[in-house]
Protein backbone atom coordinates (compact mmCIF):
# COMPACT_ATOMS: atom_id res chain seq x y z
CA UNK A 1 17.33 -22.79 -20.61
CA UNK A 2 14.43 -22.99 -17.89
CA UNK A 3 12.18 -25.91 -17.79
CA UNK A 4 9.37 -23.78 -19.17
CA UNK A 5 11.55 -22.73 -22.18
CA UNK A 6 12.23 -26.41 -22.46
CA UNK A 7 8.93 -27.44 -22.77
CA UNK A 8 7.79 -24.65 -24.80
CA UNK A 9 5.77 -23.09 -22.16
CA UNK A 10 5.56 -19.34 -21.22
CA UNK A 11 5.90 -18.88 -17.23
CA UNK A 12 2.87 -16.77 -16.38
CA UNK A 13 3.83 -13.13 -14.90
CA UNK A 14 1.95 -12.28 -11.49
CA UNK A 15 1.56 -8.80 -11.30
CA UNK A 16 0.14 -7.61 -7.36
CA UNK A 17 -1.52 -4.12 -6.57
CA UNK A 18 -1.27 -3.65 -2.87
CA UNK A 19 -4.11 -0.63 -1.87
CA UNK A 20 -3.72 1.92 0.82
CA UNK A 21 -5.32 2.22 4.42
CA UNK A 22 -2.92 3.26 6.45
CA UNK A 23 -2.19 0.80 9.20
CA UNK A 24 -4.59 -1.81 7.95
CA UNK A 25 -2.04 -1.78 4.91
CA UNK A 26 0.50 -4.13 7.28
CA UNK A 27 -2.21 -6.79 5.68
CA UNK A 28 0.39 -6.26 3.29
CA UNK A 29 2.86 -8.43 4.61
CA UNK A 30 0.88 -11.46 4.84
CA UNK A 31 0.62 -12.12 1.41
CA UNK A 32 4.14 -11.24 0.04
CA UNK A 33 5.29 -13.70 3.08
CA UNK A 34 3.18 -16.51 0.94
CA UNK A 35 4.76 -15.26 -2.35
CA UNK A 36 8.29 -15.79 -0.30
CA UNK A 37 7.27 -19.09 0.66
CA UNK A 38 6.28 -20.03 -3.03
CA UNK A 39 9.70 -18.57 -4.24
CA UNK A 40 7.66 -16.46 -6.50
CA UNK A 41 8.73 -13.17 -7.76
CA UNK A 42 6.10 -10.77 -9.12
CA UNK A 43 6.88 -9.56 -12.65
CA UNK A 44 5.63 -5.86 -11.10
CA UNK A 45 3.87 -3.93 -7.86
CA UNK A 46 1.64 -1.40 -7.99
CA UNK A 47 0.48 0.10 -5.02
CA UNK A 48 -0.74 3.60 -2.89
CA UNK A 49 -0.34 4.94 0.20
CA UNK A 50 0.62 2.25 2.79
CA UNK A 51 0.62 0.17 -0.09
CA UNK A 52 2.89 1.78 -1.79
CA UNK A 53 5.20 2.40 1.35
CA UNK A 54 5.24 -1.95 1.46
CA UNK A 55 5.81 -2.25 -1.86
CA UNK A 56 8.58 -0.07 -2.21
CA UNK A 57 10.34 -2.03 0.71
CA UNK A 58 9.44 -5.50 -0.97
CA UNK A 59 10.38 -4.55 -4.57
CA UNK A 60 14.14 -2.64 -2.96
CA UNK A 61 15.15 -6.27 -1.54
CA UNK A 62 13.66 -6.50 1.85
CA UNK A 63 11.17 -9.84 2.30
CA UNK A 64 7.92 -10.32 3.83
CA UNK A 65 9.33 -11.45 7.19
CA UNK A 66 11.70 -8.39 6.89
CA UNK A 67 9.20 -5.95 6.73
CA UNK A 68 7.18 -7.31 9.55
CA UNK A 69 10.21 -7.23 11.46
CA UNK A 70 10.78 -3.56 10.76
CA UNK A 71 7.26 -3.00 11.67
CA UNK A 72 7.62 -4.98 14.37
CA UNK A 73 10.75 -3.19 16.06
CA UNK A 74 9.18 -0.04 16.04
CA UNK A 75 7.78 1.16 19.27
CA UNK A 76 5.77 4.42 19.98
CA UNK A 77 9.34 6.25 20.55
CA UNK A 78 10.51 5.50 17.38
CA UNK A 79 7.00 6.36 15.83
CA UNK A 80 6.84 10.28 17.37
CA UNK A 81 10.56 10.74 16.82
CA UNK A 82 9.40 10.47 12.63
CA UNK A 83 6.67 13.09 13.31
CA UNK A 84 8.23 16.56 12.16
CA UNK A 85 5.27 18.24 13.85
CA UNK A 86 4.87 21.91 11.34
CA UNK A 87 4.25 24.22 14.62
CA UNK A 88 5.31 27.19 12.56
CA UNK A 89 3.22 26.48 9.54
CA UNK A 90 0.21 24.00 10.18
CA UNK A 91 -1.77 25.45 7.42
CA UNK A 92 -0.17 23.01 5.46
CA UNK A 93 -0.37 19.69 7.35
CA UNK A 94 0.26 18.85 10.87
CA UNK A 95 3.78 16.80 10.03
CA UNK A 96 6.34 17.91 7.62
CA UNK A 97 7.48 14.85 6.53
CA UNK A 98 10.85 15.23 6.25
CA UNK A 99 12.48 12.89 8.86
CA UNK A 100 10.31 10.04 7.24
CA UNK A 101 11.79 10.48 4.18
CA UNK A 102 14.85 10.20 5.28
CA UNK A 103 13.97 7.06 7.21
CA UNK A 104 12.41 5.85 3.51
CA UNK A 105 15.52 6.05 1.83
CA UNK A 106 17.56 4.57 4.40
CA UNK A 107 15.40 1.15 3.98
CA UNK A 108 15.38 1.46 0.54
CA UNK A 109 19.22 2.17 0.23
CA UNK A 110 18.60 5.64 -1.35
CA UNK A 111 17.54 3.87 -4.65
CA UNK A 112 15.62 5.24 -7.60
CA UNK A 113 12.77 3.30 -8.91
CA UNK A 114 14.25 2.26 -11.74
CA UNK A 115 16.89 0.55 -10.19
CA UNK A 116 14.65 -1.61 -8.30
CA UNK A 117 14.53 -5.07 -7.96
CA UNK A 118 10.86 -5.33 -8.82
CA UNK A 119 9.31 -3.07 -11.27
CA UNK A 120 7.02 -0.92 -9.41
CA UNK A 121 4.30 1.88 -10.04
CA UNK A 122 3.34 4.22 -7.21
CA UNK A 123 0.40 6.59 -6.86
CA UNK A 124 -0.16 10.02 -5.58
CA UNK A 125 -2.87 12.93 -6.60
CA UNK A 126 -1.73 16.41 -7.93
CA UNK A 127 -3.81 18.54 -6.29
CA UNK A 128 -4.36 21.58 -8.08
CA UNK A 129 -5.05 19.66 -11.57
CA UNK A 130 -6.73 16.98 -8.84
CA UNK A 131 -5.23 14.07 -11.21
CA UNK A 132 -4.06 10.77 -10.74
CA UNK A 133 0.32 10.48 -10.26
CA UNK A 134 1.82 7.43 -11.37
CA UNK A 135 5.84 7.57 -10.56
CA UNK A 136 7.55 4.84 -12.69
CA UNK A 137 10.91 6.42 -12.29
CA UNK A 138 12.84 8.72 -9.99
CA UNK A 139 13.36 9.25 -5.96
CA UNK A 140 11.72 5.98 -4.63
CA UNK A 141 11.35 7.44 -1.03
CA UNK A 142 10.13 11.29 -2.56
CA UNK A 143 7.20 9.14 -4.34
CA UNK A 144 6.33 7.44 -1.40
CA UNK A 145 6.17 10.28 0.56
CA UNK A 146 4.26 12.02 -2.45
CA UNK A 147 1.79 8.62 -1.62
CA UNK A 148 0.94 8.71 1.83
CA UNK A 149 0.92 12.62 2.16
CA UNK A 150 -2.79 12.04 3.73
CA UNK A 151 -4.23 15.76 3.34
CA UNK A 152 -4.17 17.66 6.80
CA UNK A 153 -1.61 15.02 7.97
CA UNK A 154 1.41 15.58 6.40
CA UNK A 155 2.17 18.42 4.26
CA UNK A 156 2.31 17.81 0.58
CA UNK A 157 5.15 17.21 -1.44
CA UNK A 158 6.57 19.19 -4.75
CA UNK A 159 7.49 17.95 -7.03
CA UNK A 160 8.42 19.06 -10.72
CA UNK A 161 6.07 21.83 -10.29
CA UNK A 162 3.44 19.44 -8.75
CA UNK A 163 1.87 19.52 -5.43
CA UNK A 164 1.37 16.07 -4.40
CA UNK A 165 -0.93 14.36 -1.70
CA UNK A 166 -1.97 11.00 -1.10
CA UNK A 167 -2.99 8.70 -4.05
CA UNK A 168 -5.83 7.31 -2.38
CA UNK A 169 -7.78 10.36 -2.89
CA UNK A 170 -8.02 9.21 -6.89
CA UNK A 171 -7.05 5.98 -6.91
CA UNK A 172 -6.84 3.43 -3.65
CA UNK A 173 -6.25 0.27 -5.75
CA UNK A 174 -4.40 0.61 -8.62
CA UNK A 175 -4.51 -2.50 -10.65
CA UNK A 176 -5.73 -1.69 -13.66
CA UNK A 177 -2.36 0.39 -14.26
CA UNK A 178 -0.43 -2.96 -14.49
CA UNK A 179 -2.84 -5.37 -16.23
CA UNK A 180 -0.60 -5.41 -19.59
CA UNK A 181 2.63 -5.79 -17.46
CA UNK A 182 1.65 -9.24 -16.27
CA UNK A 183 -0.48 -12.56 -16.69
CA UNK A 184 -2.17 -13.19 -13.70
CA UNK A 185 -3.24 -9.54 -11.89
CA UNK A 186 -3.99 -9.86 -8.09
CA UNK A 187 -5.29 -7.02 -5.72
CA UNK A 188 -5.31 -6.58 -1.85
CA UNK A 189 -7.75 -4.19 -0.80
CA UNK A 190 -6.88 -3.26 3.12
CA UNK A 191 -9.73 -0.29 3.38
CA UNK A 192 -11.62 -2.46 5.69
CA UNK A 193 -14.84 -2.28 7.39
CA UNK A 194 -16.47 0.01 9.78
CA UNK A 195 -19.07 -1.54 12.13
CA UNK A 196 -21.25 0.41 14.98
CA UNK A 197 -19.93 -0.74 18.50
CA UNK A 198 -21.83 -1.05 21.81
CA UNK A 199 -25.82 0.54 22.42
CA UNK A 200 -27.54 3.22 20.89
CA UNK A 201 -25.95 6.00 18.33
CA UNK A 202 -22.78 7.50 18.51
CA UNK A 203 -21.26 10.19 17.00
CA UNK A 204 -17.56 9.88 16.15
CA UNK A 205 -14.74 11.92 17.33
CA UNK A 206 -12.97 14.36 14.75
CA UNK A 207 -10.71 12.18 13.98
CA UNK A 208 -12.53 9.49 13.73
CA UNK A 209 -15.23 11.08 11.22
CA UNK A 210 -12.32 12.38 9.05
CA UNK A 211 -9.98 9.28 8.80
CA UNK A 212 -13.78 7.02 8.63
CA UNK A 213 -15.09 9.74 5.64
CA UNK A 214 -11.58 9.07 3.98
CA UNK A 215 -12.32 5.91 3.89
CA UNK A 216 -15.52 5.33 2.62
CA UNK A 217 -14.82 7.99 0.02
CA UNK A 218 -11.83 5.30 -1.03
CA UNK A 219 -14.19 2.36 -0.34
CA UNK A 220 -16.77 4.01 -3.24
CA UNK A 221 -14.44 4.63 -5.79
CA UNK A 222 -13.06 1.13 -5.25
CA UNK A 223 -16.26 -0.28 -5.91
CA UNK A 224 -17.63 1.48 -8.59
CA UNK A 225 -13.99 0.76 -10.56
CA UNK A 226 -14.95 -3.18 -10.04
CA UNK A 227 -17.64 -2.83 -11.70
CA UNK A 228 -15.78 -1.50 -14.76
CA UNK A 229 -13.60 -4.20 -14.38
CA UNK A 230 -11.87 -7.17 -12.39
CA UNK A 231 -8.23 -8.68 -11.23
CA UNK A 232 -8.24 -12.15 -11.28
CA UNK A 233 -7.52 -12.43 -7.82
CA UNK A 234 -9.57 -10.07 -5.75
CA UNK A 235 -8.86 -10.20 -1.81
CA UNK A 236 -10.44 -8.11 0.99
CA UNK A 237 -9.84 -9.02 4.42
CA UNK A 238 -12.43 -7.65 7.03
CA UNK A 239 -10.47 -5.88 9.14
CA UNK A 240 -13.34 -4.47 10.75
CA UNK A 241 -12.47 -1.47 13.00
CA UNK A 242 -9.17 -0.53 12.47
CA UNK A 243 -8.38 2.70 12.53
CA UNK A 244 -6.23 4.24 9.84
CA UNK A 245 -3.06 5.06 12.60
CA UNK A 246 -3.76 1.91 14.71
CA UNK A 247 0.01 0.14 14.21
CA UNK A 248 -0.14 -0.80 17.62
CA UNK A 249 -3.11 -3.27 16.26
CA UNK A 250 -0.14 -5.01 13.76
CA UNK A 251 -0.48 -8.36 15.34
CA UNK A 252 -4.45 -8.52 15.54
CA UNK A 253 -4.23 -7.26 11.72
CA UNK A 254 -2.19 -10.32 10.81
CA UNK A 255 -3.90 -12.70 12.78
CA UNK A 256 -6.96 -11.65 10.97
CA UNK A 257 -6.29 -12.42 7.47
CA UNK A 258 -4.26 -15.64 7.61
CA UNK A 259 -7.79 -17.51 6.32
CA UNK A 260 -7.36 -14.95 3.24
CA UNK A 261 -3.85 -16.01 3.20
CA UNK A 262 -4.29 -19.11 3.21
CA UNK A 263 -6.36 -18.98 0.36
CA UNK A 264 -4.14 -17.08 -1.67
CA UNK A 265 -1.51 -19.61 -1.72
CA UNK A 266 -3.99 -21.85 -3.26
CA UNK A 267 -5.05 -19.81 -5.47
CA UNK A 268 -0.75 -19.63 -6.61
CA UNK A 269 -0.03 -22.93 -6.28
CA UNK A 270 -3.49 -23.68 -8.43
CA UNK A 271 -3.17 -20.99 -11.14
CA UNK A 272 0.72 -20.80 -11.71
CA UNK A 273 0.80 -24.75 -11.46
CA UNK A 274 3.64 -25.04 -8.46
């Protein structure tokens, strides 16, 4: 018998969605390193895209300071040798996406979702019925994939008669799809901020106007789903001006929200009474 049990007290459940935005999602890492340092384990994860991606690795076994390690070790090499560029069919998406779902299941030791240690819920969008995904069981490396399938990017994935692409085209931040699975509901919001540098106007690059469009699309629906309602933790780091593919940023992206996790921890320590 615990010392909650003892006392007739219910431990409260902490339930964390962790939302997509591609490399600003290493933000990720920052906070699951303070629920490490607590000794906390999170009743269940939700998360989408890059959010899901960390949250898969977290809830398969691997720790905050494991992940940033893995993130850490890989070097632009490593990076292009997981891009499957589709030169025979780019009508699809520039990268096939099969090489990093191989890599997937290899740091997730080929396990299904329900065999995690962590109950977790991942988003992706089917496209043709343009609906939100939510993968509670199955391949835990063919739903991430499914997650971050960024349209144009990678090429989607089938599934059960599905065509899936990334989940942050319906839902960035998906904490409302665990708020009865936990006590105390927390959400990380990586989509950042995008501020106008140096004199006069610029327009941006291709790129840059698609991956910036994505993301205030993703910024809009965030906002207008907060109004509806609220976690009880809410962070949002700045991150201003990182780009969705800047992982060569990881260590500026850290630095920048240790105030935010700093305040997390008291927010734990406060709320779950450590």
């Amino acid at each position: 018998m615990g010392l909650f049990d003892f006392l007739g007290l219910k431990k409260k459940r902490l339930g964390i969605a962790l939302g997509g935005g591609g490399a600003r999602g290493i933000a990720h890492i920052a906070f699951l390193k303070v629920l490490d340092e607590l000794n906390l384990r999170p009743a269940v994860i939700s998360g989408t895209s890059m959010g899901a991606l960390i949250g898969a690795l977290y809830a398969s076994g691997h720790t905050g300071v494991d992940i940033e390690r893995i993130f850490k070790e890989l070097n632009w090499r490593d990076i292009l040798s997981l891009m499957d560029f589709s030169w025979l069919h780019v009508k699809e998406g520039l990268i096939q996406g099969e090489k990093i779902s191989r890599f997937l299941a290899k740091l997730t030791q080929n396990k299904r979702i329900e065999e995690l240690d962590i109950p977790l819920r991942i988003v992706a969008a089917d496209y043709w019925k343009q609906q939100e995904v939510v993968f509670k069981a199955g391949n835990l490396a063919e739903a991430v994939r499914a997650s971050i399938s960024l349209p144009g990017i990678f090429e989607p994935v089938v599934a059960d008669q599905r065509v899936l692409v990334d989940g942050g085209v319906v839902n960035s931040l998906p904490y409302e799809l665990i708020r009865g699975e936990c006590d105390v509901l927390v959400a990380v919001n990586v989509i950042g901020e995008k501020l106008p540098e140096g004199k006069g106007v610029r327009k941006p690059g291709i790129f840059e106007a698609f991956f910036s469009t994505f993301q205030m699309m993703e910024a809009a629906n965030i906002e207008n789903k907060l109004k509806q309602s609220r976690p009880d933790y809410y962070i949002k780091p700045r991150l201003t001006n990182i780009e969705l593919l800047d992982f060569q940023q990881m260590n500026k992206i850290l630095t920048s929200v240790e105030p935010d996790a700093v305040e997390f921890k008291k927010f734990l320590e406060k709320t779950l009474n450590l």
